[in-house]
Protein backbone atom coordinates (compact mmCIF):
# COMPACT_ATOMS: atom_id res chain seq x y z
CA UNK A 1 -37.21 30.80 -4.88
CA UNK A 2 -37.27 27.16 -6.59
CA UNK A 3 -35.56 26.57 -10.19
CA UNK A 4 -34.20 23.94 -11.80
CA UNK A 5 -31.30 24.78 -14.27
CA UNK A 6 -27.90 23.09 -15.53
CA UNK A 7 -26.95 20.84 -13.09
CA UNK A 8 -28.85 22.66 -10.23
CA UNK A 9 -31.80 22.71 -8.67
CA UNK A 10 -32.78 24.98 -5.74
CA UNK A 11 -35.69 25.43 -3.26
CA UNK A 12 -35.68 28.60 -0.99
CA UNK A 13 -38.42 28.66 1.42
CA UNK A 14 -40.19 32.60 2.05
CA UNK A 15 -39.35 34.48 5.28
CA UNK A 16 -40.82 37.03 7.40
CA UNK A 17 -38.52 40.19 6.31
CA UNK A 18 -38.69 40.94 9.88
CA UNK A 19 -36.91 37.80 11.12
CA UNK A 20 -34.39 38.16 7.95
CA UNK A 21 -33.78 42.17 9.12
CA UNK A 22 -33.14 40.25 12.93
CA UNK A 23 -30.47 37.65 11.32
CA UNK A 24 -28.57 40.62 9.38
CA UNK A 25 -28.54 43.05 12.84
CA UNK A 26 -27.20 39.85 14.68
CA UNK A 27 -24.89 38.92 11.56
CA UNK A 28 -23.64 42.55 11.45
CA UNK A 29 -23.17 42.77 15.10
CA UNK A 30 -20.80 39.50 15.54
CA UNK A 31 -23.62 37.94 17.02
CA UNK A 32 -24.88 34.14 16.97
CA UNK A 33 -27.86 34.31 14.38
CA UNK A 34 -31.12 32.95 15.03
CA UNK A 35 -32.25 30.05 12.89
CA UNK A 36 -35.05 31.81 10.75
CA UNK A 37 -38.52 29.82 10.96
CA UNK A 38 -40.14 29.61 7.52
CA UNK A 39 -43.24 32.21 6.71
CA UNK A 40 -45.27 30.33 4.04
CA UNK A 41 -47.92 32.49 2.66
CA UNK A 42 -50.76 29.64 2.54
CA UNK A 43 -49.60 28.96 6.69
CA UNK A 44 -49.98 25.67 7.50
CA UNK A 45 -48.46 23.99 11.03
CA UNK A 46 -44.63 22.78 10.52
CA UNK A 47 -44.74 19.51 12.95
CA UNK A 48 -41.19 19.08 12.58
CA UNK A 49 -39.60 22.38 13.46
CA UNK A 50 -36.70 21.02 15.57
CA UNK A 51 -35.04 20.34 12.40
CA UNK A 52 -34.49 24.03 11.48
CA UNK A 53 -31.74 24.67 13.09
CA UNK A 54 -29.85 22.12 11.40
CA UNK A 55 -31.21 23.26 8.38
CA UNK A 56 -29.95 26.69 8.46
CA UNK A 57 -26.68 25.46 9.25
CA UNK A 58 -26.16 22.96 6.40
CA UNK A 59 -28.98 24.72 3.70
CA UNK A 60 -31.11 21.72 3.16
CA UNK A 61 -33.57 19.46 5.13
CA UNK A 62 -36.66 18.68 4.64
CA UNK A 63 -39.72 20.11 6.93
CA UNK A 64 -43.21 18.54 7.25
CA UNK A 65 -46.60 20.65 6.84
CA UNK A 66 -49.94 19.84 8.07
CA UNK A 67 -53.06 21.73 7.21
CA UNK A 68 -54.66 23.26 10.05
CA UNK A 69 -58.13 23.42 11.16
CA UNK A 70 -60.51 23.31 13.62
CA UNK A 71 -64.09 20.95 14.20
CA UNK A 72 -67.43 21.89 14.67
CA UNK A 73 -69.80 19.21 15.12
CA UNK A 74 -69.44 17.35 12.18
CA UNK A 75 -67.38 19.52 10.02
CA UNK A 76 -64.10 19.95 9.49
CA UNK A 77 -62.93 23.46 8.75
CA UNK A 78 -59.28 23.63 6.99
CA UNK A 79 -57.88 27.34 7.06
CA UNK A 80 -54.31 26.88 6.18
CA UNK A 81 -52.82 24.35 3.59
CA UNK A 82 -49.53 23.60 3.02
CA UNK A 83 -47.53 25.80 0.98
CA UNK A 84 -47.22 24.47 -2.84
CA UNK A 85 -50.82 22.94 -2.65
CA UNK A 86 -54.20 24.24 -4.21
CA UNK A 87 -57.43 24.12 -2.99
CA UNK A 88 -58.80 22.93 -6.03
CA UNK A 89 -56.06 20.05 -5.90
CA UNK A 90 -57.01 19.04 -2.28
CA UNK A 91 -60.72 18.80 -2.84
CA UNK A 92 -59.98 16.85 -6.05
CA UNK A 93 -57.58 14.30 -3.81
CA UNK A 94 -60.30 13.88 -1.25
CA UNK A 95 -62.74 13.23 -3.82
CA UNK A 96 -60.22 10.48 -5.52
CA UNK A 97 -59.47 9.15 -2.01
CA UNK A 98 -63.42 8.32 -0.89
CA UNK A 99 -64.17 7.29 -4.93
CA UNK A 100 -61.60 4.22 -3.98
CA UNK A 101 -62.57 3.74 -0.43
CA UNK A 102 -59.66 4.99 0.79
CA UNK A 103 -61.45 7.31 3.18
CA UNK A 104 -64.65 6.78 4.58
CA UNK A 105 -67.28 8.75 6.24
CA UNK A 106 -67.02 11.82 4.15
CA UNK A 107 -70.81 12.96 3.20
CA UNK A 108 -69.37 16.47 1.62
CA UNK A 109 -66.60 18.85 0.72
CA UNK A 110 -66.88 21.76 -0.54
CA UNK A 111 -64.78 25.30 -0.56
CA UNK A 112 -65.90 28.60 1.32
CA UNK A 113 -62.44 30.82 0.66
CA UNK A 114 -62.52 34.40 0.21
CA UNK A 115 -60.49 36.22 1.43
CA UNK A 116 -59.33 33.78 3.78
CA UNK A 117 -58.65 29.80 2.95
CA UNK A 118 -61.73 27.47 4.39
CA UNK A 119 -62.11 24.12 2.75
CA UNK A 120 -65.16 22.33 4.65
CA UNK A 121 -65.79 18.50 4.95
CA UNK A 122 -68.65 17.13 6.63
CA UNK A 123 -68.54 13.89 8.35
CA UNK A 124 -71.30 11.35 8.54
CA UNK A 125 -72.88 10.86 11.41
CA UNK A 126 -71.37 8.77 13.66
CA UNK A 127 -68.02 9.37 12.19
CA UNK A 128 -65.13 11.06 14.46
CA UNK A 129 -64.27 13.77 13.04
CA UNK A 130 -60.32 13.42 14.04
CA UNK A 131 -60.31 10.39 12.63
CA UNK A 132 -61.10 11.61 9.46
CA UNK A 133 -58.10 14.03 9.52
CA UNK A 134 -55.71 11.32 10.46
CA UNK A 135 -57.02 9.50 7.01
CA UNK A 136 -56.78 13.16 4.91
CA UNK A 137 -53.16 13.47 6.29
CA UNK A 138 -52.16 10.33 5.41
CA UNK A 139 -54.05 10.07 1.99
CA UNK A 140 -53.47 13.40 0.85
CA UNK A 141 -51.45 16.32 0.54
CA UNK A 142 -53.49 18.20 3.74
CA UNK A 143 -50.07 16.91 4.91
CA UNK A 144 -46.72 17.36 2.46
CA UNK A 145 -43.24 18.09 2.98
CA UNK A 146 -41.28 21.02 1.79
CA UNK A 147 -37.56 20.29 0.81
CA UNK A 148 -34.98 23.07 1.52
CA UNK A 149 -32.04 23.11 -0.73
CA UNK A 150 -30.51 26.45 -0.67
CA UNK A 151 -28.60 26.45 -3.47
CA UNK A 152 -26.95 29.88 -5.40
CA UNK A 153 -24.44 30.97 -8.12
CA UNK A 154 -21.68 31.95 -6.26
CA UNK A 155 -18.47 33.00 -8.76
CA UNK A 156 -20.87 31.34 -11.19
CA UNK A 157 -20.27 27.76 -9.34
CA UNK A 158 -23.40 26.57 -7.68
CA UNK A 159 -22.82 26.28 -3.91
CA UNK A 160 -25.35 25.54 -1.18
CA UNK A 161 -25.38 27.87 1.55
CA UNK A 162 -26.31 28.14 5.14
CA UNK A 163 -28.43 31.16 6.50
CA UNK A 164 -25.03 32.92 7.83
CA UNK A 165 -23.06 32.58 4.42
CA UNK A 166 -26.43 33.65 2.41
CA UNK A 167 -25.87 36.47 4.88
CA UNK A 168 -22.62 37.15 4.75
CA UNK A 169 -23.11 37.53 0.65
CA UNK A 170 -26.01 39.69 0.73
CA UNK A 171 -24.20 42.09 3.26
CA UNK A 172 -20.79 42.05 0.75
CA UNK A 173 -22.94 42.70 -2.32
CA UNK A 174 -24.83 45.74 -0.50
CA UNK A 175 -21.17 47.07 0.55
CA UNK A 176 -20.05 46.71 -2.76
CA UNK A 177 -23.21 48.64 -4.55
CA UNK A 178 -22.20 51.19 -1.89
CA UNK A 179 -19.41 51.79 -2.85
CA UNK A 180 -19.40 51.79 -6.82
CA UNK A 181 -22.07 54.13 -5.90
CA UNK A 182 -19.75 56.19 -4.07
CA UNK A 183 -17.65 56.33 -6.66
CA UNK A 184 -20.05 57.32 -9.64
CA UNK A 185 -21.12 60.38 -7.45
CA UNK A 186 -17.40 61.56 -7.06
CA UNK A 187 -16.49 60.72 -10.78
CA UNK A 188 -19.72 62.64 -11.66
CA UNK A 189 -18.41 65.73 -9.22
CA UNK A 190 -15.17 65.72 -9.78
């Protein structure tokens, strides 16, 4: 969930409704709740994942995202980006970045994705192929950052909220849809 509206702005990363389902069993049972590890759809490695925990206790922080991949001789084979980017965006920026010499030793780019994300550069010879990488994460967006501020309408004030009071309020709404529910069936029966 990101929005910007009158004097707010919020940016909720995705989760794995398994590891959400976890933090309401251990919310519901009085139990310490896990801190909930992003699930970004387009994957990509988070290389700064100590900072979670903090995160879910305050509801904002800022995590960094590398695009992974792997080498084969002298190609470079990214299948996971970082989540907000676009393949067609990346191959543009490494395009930009070796038109102005900011990156050398790129020979081609191109992108194989199906089903699956695969962006594939191939390195002159003679060129390390890690070193190329190192360039693409600092040029580019391969690496980015994703900002967490968890912000809601609470009472219609906006309030940012950590993972156990983002809980808390999803649990009290359900109870309370319960029960008006509860009570249309008997008015309905009675």
């Amino acid at each position: 969930n990101t929005g910007i509206g009158v004097a707010m702005a919020c940016n909720w990363a995705p989760h794995n409704l398994n590891d959400v389902e976890k933090a309401i069993n251990q919310y519901l049972n009085s139990e310490q709740i896990d801190p909930i590890y992003p699930d970004f759809p387009t994957g990509g490695l988070i290389i700064n994942k100590n900072y979670i925990p903090k995160i879910m206790e305050t509801g904002h922080g800022t995590v960094k995202l590398r695009a992974r991949y792997t080498i084969r001789k002298d190609k470079i084979i990214f299948y996971e980006v970082p989540y907000g980017t676009t393949i067609e965006g990346l191959i543009a920026e490494v395009g930009d970045a070796t038109e102005k010499k900011e990156i050398e030793g790129i020979t081609d780019i191109h992108d194989e994705s199906s089903k699956k994300i695969r962006i594939v550069i191939t390195c002159e010879k003679g060129i390390e192929p890690e070193f190329i990488v190192k360039k693409l994460y600092q040029k580019t967006n391969f690496q980015t950052s994703f900002s967490y501020n968890q912000v809601a309408l609470i009472d219609k004030t906006p309030t940012e909220l950590n993972l156990k009071d983002a809980i808390k309020i999803y649990v009290d709404h359900n109870i309370e849809c319960i029960i008006k529910e509860c009570e249309f069936d008997l008015d309905e029966f009675i």
